[in-house]
PDB file of N, CA and C in Angstrom:
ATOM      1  N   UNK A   1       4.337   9.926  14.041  1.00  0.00           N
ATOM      2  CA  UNK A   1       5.101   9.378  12.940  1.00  0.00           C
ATOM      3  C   UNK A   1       4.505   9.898  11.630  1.00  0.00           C
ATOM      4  N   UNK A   2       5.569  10.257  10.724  1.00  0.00           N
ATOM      5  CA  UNK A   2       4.676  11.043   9.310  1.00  0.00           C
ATOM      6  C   UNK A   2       4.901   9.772   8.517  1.00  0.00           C
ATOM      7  N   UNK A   3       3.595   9.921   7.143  1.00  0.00           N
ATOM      8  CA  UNK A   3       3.400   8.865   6.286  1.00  0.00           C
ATOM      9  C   UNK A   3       3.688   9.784   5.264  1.00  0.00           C
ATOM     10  N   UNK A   4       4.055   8.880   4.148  1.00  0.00           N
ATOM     11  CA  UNK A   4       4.361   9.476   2.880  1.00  0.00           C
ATOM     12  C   UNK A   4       4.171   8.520   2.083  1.00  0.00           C
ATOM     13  N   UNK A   5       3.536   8.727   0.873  1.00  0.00           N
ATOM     14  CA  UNK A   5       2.998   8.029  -0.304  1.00  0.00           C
ATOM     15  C   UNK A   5       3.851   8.248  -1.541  1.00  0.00           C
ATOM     16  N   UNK A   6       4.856   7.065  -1.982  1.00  0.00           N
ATOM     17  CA  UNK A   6       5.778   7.362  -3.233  1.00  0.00           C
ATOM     18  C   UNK A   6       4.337   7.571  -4.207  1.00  0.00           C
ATOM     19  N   UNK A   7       5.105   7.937  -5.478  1.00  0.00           N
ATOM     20  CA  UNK A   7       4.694   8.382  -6.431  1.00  0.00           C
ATOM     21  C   UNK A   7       3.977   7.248  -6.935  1.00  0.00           C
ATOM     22  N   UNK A   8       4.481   5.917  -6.696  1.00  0.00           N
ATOM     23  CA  UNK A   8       4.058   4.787  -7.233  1.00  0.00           C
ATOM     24  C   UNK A   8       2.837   4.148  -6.971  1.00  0.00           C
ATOM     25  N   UNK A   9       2.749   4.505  -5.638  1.00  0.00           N
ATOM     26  CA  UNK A   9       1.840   4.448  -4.252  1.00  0.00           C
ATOM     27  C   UNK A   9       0.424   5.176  -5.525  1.00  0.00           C
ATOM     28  N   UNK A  10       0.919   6.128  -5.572  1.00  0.00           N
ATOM     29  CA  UNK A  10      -0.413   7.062  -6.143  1.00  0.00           C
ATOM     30  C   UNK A  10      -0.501   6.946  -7.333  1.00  0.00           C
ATOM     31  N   UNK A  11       0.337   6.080  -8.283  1.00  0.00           N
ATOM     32  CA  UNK A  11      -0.242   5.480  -9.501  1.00  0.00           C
ATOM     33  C   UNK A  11      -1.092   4.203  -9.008  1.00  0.00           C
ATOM     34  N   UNK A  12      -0.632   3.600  -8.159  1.00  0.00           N
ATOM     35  CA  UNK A  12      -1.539   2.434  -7.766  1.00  0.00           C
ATOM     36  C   UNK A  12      -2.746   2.769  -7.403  1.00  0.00           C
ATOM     37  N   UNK A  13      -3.420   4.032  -6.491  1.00  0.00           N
ATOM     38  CA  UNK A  13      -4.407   4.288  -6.109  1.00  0.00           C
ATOM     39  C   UNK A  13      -5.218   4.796  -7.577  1.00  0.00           C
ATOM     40  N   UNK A  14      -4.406   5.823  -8.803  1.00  0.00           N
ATOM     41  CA  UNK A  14      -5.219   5.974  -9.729  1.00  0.00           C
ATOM     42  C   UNK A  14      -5.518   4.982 -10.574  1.00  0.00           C
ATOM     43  N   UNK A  15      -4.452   3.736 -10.653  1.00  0.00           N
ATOM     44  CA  UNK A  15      -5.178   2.668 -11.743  1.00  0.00           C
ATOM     45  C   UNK A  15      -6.325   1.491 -10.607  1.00  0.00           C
ATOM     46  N   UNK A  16      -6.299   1.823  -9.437  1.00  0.00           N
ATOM     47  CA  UNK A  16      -7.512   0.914  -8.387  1.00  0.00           C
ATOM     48  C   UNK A  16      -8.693   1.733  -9.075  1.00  0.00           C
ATOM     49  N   UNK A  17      -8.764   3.467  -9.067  1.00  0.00           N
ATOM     50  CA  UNK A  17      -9.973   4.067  -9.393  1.00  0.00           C
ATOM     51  C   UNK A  17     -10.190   3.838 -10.969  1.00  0.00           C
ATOM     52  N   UNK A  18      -9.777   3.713 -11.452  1.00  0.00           N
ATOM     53  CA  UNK A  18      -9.538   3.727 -13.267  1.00  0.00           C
ATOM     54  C   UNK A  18      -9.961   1.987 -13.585  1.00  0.00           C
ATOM     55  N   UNK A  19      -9.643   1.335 -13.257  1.00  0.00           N
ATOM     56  CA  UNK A  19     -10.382  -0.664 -13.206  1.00  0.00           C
ATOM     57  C   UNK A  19     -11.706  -0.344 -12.988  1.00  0.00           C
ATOM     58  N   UNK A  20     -12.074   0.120 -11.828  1.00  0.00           N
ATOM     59  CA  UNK A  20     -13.458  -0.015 -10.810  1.00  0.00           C
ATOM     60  C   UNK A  20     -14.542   0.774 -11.585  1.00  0.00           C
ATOM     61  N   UNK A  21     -13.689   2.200 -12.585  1.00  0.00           N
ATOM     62  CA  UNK A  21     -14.688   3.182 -13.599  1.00  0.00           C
ATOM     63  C   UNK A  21     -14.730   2.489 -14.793  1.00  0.00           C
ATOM     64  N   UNK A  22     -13.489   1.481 -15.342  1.00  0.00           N
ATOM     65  CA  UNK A  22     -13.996   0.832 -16.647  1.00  0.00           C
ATOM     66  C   UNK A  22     -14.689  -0.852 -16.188  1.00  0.00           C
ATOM     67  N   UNK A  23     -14.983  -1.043 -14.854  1.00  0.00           N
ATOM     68  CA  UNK A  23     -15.960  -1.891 -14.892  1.00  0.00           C
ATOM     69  C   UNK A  23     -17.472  -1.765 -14.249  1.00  0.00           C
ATOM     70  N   UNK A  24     -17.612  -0.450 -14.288  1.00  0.00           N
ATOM     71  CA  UNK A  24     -19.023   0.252 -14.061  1.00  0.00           C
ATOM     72  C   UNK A  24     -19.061   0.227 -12.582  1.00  0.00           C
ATOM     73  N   UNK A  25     -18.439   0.158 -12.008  1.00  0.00           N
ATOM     74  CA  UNK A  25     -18.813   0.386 -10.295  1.00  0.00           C
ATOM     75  C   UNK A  25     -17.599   1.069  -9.409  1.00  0.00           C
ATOM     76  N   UNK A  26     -18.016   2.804 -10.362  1.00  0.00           N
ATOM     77  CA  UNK A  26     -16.544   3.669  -9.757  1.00  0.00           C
ATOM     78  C   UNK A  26     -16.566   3.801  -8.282  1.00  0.00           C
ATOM     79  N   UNK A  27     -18.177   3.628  -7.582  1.00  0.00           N
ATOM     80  CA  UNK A  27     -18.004   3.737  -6.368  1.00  0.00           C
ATOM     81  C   UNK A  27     -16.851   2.784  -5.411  1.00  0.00           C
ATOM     82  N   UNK A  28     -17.370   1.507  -5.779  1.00  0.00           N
ATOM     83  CA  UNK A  28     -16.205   0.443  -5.365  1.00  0.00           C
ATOM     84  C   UNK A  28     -14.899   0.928  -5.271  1.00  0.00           C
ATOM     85  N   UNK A  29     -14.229   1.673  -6.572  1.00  0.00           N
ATOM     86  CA  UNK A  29     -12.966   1.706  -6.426  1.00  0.00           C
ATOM     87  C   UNK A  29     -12.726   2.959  -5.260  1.00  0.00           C
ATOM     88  N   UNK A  30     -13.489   3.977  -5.448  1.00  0.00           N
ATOM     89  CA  UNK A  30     -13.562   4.703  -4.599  1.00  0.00           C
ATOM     90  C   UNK A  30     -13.482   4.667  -2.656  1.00  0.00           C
ATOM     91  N   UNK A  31     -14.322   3.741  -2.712  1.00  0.00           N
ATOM     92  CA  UNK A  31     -14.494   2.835  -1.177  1.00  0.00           C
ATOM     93  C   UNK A  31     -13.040   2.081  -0.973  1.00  0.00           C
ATOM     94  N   UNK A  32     -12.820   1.494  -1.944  1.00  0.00           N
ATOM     95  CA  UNK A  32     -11.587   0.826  -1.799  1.00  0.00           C
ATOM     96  C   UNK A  32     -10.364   1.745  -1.113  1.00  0.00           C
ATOM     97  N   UNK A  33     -10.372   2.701  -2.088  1.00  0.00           N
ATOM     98  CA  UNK A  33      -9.429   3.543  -2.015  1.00  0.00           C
ATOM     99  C   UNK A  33      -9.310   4.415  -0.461  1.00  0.00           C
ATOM    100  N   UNK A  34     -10.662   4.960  -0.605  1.00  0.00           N
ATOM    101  CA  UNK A  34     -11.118   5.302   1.210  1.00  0.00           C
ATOM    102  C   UNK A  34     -10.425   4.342   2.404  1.00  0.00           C
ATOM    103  N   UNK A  35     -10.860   3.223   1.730  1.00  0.00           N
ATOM    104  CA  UNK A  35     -10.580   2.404   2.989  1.00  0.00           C
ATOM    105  C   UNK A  35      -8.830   2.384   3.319  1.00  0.00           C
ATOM    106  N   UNK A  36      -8.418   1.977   2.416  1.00  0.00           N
ATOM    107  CA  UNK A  36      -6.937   1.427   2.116  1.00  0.00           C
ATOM    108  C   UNK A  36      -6.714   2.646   3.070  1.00  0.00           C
ATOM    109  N   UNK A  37      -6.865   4.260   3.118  1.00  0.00           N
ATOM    110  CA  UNK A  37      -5.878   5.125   3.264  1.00  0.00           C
ATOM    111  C   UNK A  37      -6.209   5.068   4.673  1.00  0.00           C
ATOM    112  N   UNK A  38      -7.709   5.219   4.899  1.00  0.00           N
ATOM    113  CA  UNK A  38      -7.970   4.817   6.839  1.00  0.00           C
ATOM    114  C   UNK A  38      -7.176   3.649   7.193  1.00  0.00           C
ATOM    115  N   UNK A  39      -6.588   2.800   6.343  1.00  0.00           N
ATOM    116  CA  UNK A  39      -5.902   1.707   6.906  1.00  0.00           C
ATOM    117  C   UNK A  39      -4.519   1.750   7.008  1.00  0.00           C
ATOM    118  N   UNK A  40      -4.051   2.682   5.932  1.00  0.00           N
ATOM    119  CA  UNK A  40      -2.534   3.578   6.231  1.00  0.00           C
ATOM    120  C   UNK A  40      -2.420   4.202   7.170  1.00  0.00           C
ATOM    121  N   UNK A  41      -3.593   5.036   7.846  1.00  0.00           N
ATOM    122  CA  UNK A  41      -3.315   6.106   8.738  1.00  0.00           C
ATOM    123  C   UNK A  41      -3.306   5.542  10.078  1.00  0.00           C
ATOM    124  N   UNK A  42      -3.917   4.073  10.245  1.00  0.00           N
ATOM    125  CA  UNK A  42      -3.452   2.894  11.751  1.00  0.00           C
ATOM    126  C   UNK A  42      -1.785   3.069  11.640  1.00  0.00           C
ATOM    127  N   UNK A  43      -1.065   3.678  10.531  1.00  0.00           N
ATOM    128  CA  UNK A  43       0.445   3.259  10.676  1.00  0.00           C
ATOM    129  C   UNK A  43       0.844   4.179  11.333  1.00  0.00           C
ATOM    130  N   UNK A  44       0.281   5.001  11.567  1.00  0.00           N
ATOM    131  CA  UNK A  44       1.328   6.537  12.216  1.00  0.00           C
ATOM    132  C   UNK A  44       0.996   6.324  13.929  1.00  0.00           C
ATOM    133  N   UNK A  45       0.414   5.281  14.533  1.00  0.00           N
ATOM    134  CA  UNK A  45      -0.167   4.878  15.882  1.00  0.00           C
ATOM    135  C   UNK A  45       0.867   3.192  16.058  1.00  0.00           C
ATOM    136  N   UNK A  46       0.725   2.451  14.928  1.00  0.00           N
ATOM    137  CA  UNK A  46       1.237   1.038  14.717  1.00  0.00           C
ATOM    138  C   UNK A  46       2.161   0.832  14.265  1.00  0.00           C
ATOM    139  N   UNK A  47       2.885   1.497  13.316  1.00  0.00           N
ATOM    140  CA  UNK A  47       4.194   1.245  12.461  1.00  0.00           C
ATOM    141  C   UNK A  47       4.307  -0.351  12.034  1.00  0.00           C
ATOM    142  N   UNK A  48       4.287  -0.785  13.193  1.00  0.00           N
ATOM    143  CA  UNK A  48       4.810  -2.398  12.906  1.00  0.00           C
ATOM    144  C   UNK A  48       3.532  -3.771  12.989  1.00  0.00           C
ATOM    145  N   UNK A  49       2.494  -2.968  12.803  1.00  0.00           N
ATOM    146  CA  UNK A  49       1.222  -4.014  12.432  1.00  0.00           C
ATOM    147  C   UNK A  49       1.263  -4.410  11.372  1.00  0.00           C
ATOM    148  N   UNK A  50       1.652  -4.254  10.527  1.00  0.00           N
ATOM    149  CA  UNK A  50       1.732  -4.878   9.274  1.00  0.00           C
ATOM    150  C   UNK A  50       3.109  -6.154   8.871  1.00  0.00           C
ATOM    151  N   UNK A  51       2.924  -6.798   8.501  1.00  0.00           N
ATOM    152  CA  UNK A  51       3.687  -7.972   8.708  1.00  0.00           C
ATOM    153  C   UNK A  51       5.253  -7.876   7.733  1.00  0.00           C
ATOM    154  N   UNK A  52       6.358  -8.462   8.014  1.00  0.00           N
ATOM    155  CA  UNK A  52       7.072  -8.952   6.828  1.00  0.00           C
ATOM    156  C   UNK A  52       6.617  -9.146   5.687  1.00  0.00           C
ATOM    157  N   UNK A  53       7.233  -8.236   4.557  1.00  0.00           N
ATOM    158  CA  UNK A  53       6.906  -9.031   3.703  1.00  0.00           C
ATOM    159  C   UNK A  53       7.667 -10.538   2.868  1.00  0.00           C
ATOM    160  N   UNK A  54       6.957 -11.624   2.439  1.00  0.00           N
ATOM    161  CA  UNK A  54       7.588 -12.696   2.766  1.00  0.00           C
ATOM    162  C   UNK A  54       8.633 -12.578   1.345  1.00  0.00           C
ATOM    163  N   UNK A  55       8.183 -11.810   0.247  1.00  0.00           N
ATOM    164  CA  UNK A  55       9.068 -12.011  -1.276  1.00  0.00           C
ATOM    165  C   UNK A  55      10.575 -11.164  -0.658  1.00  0.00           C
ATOM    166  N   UNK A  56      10.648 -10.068   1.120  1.00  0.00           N
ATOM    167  CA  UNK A  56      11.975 -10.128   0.846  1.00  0.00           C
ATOM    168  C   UNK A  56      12.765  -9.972   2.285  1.00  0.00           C
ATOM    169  N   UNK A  57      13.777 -10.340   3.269  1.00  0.00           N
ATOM    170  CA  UNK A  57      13.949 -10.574   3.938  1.00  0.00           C
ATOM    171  C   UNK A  57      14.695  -9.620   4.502  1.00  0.00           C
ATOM    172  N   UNK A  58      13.513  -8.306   4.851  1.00  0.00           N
ATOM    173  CA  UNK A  58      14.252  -7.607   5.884  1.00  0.00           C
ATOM    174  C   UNK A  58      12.930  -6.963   6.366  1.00  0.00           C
ATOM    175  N   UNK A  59      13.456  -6.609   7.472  1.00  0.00           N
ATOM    176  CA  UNK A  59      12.304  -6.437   8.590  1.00  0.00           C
ATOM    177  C   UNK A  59      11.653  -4.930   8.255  1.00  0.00           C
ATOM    178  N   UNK A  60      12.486  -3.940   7.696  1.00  0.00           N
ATOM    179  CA  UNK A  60      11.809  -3.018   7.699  1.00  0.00           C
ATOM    180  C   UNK A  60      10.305  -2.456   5.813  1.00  0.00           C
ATOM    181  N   UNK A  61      10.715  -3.729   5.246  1.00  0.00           N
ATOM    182  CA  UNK A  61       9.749  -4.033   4.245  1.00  0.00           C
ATOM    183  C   UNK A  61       8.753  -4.372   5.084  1.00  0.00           C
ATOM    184  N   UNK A  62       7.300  -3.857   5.113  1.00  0.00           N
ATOM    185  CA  UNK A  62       6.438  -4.437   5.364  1.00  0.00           C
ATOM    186  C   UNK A  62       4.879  -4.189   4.798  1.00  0.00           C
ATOM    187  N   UNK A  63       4.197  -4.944   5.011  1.00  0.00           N
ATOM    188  CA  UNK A  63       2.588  -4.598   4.259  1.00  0.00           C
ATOM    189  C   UNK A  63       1.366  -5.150   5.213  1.00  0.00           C
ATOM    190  N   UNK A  64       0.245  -4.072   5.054  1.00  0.00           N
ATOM    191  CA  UNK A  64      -1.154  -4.625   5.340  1.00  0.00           C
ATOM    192  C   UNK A  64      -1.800  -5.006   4.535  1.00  0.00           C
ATOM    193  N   UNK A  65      -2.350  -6.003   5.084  1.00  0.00           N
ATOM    194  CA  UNK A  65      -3.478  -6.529   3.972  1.00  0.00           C
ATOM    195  C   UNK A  65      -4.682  -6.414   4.072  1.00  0.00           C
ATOM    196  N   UNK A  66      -4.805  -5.718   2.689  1.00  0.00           N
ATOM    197  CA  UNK A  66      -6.119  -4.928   2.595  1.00  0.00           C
ATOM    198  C   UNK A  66      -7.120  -5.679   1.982  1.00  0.00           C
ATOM    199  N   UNK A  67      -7.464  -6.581   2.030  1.00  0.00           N
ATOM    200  CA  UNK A  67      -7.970  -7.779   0.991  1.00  0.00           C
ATOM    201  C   UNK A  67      -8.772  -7.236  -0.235  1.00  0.00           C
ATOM    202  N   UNK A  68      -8.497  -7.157  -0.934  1.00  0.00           N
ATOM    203  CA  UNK A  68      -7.566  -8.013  -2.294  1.00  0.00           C
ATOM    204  C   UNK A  68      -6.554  -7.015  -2.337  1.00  0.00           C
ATOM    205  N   UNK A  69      -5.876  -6.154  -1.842  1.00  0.00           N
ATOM    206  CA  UNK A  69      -4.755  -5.386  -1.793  1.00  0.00           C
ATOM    207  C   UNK A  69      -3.722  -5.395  -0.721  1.00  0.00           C
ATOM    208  N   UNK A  70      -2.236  -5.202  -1.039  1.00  0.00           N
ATOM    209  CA  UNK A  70      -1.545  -4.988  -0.521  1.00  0.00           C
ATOM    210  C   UNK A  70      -0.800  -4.146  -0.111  1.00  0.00           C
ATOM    211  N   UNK A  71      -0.783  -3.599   0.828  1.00  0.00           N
ATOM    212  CA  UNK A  71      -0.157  -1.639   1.295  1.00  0.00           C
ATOM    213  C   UNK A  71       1.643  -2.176   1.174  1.00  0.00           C
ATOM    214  N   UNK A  72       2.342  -1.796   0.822  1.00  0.00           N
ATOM    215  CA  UNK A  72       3.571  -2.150   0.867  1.00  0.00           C
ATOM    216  C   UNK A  72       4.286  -1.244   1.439  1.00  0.00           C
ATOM    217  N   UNK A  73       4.663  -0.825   2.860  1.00  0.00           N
ATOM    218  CA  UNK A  73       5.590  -0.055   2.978  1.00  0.00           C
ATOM    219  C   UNK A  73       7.073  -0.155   4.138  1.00  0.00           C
ATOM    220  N   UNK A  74       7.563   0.971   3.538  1.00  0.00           N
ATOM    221  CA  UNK A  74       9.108   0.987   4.197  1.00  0.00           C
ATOM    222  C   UNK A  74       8.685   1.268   6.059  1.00  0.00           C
ATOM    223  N   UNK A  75       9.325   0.747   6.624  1.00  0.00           N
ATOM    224  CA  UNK A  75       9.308   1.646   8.003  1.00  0.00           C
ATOM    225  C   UNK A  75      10.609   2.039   8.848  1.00  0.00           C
ATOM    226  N   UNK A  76      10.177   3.333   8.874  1.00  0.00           N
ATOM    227  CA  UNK A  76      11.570   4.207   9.182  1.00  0.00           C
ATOM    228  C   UNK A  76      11.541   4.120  10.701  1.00  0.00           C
ATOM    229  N   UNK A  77      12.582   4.768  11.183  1.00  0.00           N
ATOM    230  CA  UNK A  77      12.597   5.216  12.685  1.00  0.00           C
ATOM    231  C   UNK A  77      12.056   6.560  13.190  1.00  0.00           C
ATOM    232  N   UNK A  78      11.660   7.153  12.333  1.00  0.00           N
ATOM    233  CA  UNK A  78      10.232   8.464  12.419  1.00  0.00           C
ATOM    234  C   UNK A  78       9.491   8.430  11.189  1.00  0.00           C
ATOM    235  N   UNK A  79       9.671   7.310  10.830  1.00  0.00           N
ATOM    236  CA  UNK A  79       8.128   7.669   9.201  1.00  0.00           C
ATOM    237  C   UNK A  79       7.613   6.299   8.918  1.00  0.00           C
ATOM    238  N   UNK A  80       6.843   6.476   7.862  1.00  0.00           N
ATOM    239  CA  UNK A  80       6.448   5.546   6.984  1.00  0.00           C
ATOM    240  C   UNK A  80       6.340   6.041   5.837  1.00  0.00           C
ATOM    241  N   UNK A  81       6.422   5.326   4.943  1.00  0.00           N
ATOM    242  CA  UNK A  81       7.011   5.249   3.322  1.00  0.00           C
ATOM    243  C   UNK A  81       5.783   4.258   3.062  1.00  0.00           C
ATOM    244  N   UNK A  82       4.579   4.622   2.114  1.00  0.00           N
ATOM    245  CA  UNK A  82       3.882   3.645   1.342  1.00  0.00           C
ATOM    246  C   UNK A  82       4.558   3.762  -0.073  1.00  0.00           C
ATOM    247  N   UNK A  83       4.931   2.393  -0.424  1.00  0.00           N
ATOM    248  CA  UNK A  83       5.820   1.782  -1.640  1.00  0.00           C
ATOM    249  C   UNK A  83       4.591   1.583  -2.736  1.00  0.00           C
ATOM    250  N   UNK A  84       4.106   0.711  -2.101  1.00  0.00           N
ATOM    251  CA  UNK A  84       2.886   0.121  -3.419  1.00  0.00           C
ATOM    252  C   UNK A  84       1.590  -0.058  -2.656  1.00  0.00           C
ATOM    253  N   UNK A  85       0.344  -0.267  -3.417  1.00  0.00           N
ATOM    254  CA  UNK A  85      -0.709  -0.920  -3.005  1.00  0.00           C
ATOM    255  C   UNK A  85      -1.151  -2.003  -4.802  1.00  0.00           C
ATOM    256  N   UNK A  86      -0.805  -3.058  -4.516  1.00  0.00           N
ATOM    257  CA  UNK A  86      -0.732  -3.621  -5.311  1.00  0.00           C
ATOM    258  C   UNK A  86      -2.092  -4.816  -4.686  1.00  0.00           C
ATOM    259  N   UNK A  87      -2.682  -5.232  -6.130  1.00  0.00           N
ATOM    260  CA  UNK A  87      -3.276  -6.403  -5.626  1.00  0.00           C
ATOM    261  C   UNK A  87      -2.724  -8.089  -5.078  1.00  0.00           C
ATOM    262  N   UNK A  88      -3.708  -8.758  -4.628  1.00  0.00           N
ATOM    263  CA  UNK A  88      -2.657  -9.529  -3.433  1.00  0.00           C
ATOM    264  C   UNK A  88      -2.024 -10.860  -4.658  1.00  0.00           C
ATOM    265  N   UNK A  89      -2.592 -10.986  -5.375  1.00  0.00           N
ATOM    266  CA  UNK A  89      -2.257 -12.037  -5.920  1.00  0.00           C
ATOM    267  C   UNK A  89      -0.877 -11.739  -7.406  1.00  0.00           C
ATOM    268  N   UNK A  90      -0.677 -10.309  -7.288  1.00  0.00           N
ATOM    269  CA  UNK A  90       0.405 -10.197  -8.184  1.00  0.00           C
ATOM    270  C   UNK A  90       1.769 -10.021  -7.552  1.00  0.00           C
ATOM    271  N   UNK A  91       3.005 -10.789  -8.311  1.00  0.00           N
ATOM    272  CA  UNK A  91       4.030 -11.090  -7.599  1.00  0.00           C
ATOM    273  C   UNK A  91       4.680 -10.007  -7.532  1.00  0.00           C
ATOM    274  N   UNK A  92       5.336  -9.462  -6.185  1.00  0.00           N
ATOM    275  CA  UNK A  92       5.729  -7.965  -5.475  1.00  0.00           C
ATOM    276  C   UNK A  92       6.736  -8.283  -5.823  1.00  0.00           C
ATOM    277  N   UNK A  93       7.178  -7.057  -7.169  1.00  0.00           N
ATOM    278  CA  UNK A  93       8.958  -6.668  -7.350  1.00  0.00           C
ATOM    279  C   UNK A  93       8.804  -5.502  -7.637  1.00  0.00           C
ATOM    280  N   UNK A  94       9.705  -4.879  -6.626  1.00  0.00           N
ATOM    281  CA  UNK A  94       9.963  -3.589  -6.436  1.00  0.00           C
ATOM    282  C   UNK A  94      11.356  -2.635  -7.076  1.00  0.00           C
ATOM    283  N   UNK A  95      10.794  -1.656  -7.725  1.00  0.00           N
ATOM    284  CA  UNK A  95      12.445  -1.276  -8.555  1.00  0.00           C
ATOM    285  C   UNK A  95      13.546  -0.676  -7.396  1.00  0.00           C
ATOM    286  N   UNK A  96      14.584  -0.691  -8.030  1.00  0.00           N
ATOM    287  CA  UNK A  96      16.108  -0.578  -7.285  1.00  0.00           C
ATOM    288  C   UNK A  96      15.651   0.758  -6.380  1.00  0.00           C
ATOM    289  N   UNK A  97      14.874   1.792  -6.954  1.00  0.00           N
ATOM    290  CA  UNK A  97      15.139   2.838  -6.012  1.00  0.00           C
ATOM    291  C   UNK A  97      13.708   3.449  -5.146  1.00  0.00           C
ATOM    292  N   UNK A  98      13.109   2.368  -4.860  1.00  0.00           N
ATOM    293  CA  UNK A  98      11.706   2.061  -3.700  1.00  0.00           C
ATOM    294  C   UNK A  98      12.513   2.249  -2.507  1.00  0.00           C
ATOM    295  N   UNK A  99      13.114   0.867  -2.453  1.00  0.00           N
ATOM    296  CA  UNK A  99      13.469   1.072  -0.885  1.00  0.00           C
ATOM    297  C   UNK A  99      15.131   1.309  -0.496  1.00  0.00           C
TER     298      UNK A  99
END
């Protein structure tokens, strides 16, 4: 199964590294970032380990939780689509042309 990272996806990963360098511990964001993507790449084996997401009611929205982050993605019938990695506590709205 191929993964693909919207554009948004990879503004989220540069403002995770860009927080973690203006609060003195770029490694953190770095690790973070490491981790999150080893945790994307369980999707091309799992597709459907990652749960509903609950803000919208269709099955093929879904996310892992990366604690304190959220992987947000589409799942296709040969792919995956990472939408966002947003942190967990900000409320997930996604623009008209994500999914």
């Amino acid at each position: 199964m191929k993964i693909f990272i919207s554009d948004a996806a990879i503004g989220d990963f540069e403002d995770i590294k860009r927080y973690y360098e203006e609060e003195g511990v770029p490694d953190v964001g770095k690790k973070f970032i490491s981790s999150i993507i080893e945790h994307i790449q369980t999707l091309r084996n799992n597709p459907d380990i990652g749960r509903m997401v609950p803000e919208f009611d269709d099955p093929k929205v879904r996310e892992l939780i990366h604690s304190p982050f959220r992987v947000v993605y589409l799942r296709e019938k040969t792919s995956i689509h990472v939408i966002r990695v947003w942190r967990s506590e900000r409320v997930l709205v996604l623009p008209e042309n994500e999914t």
